[in-house]
PDB file of N, CA and C in Angstrom:
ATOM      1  N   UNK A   1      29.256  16.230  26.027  1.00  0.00           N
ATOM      2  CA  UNK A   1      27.960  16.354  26.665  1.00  0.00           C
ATOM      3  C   UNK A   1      26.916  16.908  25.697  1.00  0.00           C
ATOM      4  N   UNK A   2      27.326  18.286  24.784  1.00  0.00           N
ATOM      5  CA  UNK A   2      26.690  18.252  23.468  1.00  0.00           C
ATOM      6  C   UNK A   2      25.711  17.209  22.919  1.00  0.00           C
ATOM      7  N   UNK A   3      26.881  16.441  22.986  1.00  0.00           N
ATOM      8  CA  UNK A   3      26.135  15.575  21.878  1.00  0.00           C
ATOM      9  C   UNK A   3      25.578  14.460  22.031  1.00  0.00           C
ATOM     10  N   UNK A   4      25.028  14.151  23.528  1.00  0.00           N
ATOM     11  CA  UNK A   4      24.394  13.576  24.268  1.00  0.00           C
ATOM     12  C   UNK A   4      22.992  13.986  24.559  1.00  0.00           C
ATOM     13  N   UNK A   5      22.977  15.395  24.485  1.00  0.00           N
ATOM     14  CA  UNK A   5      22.124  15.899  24.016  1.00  0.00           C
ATOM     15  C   UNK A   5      21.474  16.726  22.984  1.00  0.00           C
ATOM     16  N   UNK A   6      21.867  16.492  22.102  1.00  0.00           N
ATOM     17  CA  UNK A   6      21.580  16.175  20.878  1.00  0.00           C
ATOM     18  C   UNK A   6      20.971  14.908  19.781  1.00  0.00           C
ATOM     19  N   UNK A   7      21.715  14.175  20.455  1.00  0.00           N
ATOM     20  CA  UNK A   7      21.366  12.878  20.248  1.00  0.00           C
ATOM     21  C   UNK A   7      19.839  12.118  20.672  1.00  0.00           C
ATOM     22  N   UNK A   8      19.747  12.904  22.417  1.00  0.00           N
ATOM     23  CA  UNK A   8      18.596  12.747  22.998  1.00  0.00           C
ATOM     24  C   UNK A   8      17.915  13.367  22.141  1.00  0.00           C
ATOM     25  N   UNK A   9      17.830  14.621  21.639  1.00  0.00           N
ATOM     26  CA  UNK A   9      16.598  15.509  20.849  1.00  0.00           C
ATOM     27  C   UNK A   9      16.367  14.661  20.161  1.00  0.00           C
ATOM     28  N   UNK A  10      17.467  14.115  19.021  1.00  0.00           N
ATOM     29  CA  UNK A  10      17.223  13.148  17.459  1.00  0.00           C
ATOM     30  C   UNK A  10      15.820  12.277  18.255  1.00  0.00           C
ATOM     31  N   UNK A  11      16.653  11.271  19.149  1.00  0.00           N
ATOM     32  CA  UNK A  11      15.589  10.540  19.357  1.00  0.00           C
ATOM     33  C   UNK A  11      14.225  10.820  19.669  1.00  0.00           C
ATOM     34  N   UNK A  12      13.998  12.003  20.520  1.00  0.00           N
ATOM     35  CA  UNK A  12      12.370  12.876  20.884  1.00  0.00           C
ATOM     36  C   UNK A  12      12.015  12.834  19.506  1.00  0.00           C
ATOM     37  N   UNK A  13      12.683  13.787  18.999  1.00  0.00           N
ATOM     38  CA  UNK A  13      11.831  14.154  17.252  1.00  0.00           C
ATOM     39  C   UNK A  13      11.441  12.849  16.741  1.00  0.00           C
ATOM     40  N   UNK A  14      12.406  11.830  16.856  1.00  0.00           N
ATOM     41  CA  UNK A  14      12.008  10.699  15.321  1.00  0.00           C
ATOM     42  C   UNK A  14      10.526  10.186  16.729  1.00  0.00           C
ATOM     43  N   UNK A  15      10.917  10.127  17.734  1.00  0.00           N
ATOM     44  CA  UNK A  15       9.489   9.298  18.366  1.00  0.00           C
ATOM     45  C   UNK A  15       8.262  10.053  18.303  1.00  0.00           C
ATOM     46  N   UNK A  16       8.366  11.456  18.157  1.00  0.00           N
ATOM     47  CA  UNK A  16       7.240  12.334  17.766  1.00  0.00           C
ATOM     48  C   UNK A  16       6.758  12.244  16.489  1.00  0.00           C
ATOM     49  N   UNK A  17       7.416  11.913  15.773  1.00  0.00           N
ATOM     50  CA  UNK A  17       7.556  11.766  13.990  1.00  0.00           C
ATOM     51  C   UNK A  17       6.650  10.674  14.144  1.00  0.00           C
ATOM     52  N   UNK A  18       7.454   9.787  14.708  1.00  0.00           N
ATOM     53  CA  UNK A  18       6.095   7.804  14.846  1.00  0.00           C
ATOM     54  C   UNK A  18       5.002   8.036  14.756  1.00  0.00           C
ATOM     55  N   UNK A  19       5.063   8.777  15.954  1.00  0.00           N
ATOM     56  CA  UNK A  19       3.227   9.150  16.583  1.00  0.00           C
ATOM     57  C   UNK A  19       2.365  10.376  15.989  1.00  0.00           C
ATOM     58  N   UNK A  20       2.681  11.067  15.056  1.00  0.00           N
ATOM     59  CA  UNK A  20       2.447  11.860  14.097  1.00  0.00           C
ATOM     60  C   UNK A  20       1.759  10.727  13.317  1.00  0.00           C
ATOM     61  N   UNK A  21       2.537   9.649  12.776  1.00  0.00           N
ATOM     62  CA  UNK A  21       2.118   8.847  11.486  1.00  0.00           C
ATOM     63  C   UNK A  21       1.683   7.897  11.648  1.00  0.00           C
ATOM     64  N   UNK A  22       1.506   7.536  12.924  1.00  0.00           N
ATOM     65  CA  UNK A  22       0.506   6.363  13.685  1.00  0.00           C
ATOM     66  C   UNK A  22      -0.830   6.884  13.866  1.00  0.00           C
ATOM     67  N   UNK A  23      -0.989   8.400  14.171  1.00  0.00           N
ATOM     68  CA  UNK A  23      -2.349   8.704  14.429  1.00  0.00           C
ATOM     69  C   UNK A  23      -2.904   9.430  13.083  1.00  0.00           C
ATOM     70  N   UNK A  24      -1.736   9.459  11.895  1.00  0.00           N
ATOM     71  CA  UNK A  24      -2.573   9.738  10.981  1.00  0.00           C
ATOM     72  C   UNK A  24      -2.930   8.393  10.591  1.00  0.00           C
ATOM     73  N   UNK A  25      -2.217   7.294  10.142  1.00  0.00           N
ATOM     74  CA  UNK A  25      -2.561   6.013   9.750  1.00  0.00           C
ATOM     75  C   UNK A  25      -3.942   5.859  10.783  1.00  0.00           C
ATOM     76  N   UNK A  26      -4.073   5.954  11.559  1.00  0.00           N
ATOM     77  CA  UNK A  26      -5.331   5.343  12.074  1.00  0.00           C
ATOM     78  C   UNK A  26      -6.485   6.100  11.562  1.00  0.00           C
ATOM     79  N   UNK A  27      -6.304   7.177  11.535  1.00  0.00           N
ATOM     80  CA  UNK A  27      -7.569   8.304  10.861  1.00  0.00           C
ATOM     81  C   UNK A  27      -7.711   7.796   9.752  1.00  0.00           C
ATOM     82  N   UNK A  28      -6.653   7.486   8.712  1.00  0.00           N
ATOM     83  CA  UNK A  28      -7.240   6.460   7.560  1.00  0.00           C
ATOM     84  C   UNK A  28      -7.749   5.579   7.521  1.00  0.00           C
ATOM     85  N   UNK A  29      -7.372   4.533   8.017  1.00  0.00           N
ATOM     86  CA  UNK A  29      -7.639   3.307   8.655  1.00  0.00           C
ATOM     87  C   UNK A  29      -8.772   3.216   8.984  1.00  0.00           C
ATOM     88  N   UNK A  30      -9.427   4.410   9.922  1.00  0.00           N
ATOM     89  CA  UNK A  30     -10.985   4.249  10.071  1.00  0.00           C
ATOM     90  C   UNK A  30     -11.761   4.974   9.292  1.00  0.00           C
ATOM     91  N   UNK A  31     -11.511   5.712   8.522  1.00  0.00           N
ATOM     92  CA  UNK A  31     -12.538   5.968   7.290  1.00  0.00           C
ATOM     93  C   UNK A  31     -12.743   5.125   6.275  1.00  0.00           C
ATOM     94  N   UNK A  32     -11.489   4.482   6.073  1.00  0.00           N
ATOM     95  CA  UNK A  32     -11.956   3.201   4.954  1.00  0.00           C
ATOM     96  C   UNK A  32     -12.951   2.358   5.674  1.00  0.00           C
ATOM     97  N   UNK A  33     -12.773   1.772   6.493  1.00  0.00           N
ATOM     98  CA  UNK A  33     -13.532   1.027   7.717  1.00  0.00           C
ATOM     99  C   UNK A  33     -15.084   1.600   7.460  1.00  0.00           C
ATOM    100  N   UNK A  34     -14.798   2.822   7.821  1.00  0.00           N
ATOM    101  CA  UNK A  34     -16.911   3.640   7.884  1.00  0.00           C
ATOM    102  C   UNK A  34     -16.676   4.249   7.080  1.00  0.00           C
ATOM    103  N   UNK A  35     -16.478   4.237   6.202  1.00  0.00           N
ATOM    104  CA  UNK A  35     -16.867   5.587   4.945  1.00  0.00           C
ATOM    105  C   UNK A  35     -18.227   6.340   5.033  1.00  0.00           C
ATOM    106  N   UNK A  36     -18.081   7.594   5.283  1.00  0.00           N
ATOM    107  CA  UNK A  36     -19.509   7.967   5.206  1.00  0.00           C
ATOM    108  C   UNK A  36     -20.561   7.765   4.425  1.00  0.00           C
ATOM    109  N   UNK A  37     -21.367   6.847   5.096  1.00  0.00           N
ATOM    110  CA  UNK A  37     -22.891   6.532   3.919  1.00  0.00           C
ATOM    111  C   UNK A  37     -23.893   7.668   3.278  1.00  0.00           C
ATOM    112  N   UNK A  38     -23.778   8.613   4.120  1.00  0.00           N
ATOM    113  CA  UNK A  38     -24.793   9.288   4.042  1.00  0.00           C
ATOM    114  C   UNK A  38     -24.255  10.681   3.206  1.00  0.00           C
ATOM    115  N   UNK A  39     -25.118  10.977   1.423  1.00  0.00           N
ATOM    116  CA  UNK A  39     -24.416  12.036   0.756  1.00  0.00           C
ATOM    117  C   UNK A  39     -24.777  13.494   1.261  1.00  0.00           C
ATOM    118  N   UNK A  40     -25.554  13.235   1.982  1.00  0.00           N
ATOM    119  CA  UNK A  40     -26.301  15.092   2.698  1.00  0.00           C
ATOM    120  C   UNK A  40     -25.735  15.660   4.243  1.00  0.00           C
ATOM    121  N   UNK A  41     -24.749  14.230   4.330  1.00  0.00           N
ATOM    122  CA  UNK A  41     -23.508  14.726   5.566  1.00  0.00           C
ATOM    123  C   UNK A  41     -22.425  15.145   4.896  1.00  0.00           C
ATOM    124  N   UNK A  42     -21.997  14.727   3.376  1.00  0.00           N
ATOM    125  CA  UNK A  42     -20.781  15.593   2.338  1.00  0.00           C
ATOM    126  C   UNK A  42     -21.553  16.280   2.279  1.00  0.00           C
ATOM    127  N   UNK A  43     -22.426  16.829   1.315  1.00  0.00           N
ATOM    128  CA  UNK A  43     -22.950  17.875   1.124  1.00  0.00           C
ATOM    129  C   UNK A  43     -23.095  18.919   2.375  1.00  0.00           C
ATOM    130  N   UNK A  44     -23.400  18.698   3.257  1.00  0.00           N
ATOM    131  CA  UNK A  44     -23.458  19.517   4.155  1.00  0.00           C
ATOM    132  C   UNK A  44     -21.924  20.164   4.639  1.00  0.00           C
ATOM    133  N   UNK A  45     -20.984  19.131   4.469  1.00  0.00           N
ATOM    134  CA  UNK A  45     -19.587  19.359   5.092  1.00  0.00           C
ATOM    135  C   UNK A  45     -19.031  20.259   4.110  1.00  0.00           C
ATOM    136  N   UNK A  46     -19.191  19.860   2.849  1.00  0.00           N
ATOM    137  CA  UNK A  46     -18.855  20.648   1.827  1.00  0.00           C
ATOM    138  C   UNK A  46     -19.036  22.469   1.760  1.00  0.00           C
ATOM    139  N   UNK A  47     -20.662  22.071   2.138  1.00  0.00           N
ATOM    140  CA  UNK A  47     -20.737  23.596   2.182  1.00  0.00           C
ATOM    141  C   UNK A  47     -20.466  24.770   3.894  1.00  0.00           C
ATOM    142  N   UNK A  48     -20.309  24.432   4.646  1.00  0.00           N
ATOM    143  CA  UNK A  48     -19.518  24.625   5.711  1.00  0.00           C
ATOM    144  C   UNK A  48     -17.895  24.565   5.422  1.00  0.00           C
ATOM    145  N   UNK A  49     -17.256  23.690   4.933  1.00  0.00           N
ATOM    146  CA  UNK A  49     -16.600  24.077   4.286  1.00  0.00           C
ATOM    147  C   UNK A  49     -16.121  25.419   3.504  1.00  0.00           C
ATOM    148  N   UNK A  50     -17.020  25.310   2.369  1.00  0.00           N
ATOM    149  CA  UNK A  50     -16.711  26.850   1.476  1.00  0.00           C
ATOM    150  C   UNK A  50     -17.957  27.614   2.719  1.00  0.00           C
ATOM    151  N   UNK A  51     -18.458  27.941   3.371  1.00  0.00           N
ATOM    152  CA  UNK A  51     -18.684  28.910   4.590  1.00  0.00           C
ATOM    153  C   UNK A  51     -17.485  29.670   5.076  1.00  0.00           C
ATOM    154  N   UNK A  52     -16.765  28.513   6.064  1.00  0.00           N
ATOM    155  CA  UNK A  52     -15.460  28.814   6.855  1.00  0.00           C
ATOM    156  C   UNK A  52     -14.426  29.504   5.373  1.00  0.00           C
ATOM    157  N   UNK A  53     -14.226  29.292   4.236  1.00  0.00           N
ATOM    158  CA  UNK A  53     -13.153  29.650   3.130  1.00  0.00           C
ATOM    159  C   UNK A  53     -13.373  31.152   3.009  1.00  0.00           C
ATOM    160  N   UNK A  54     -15.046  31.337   2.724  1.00  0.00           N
ATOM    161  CA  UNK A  54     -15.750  32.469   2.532  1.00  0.00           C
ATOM    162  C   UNK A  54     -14.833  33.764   3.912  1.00  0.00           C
ATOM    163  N   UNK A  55     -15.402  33.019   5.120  1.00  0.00           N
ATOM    164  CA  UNK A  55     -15.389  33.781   6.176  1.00  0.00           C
ATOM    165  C   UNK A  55     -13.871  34.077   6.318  1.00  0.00           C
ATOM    166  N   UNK A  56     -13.091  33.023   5.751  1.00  0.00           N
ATOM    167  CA  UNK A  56     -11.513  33.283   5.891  1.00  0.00           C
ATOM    168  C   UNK A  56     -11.047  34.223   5.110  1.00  0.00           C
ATOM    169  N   UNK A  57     -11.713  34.250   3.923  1.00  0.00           N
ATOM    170  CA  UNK A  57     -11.051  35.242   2.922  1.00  0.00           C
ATOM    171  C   UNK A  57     -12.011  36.664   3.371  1.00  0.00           C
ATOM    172  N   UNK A  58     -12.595  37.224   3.543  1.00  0.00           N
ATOM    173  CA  UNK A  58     -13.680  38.188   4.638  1.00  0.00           C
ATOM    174  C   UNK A  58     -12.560  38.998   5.471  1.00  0.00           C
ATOM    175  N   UNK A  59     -11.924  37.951   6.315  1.00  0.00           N
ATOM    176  CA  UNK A  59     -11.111  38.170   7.534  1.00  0.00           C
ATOM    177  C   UNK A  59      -9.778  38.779   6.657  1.00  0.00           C
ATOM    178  N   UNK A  60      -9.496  38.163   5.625  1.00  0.00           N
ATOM    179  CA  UNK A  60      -7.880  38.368   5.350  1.00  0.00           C
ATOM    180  C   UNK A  60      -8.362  39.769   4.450  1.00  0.00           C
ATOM    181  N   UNK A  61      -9.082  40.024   3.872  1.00  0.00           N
ATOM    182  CA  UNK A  61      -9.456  41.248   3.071  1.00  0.00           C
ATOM    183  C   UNK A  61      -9.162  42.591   4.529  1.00  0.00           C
ATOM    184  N   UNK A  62     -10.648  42.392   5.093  1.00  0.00           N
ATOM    185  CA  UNK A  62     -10.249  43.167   5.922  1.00  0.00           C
ATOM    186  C   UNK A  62      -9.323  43.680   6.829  1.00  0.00           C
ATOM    187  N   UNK A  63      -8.249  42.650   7.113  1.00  0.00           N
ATOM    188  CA  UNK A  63      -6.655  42.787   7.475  1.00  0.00           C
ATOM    189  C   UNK A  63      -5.846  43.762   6.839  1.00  0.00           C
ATOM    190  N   UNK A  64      -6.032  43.648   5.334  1.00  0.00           N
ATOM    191  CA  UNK A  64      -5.094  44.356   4.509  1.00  0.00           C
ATOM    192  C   UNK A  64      -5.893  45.505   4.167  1.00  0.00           C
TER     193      UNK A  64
END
């Protein structure tokens, strides 16, 4: 009976695994598709970006 269920888990995990790499493939899939045109929406992401890094390292200082 073990290993009936066990077996069941294998199968959950590998079908979670699929759909993990199906919805990353599609997130690729549609950026090649639209690549962002516009350089002052990177630029902007970029620096929000190092914002949130800033504010993360802020947070972890003051932790320790």
């Amino acid at each position: 009976m073990i290993r009936l269920q066990d077996l069941s888990n294998l199968i959950a995990s590998i079908a979670a695994l699929m759909g993990a790499v199906s919805a990353f493939y599609q997130v690729i899939m549609k950026n090649k598709r639209n690549p962002p045109s516009d350089e002052k929406e990177l630029d902007e992401a970029k620096k929000e970006i190092e914002d949130l890094k800033s504010e993360l390292k802020g947070k972890n200082k003051d932790e320790n």
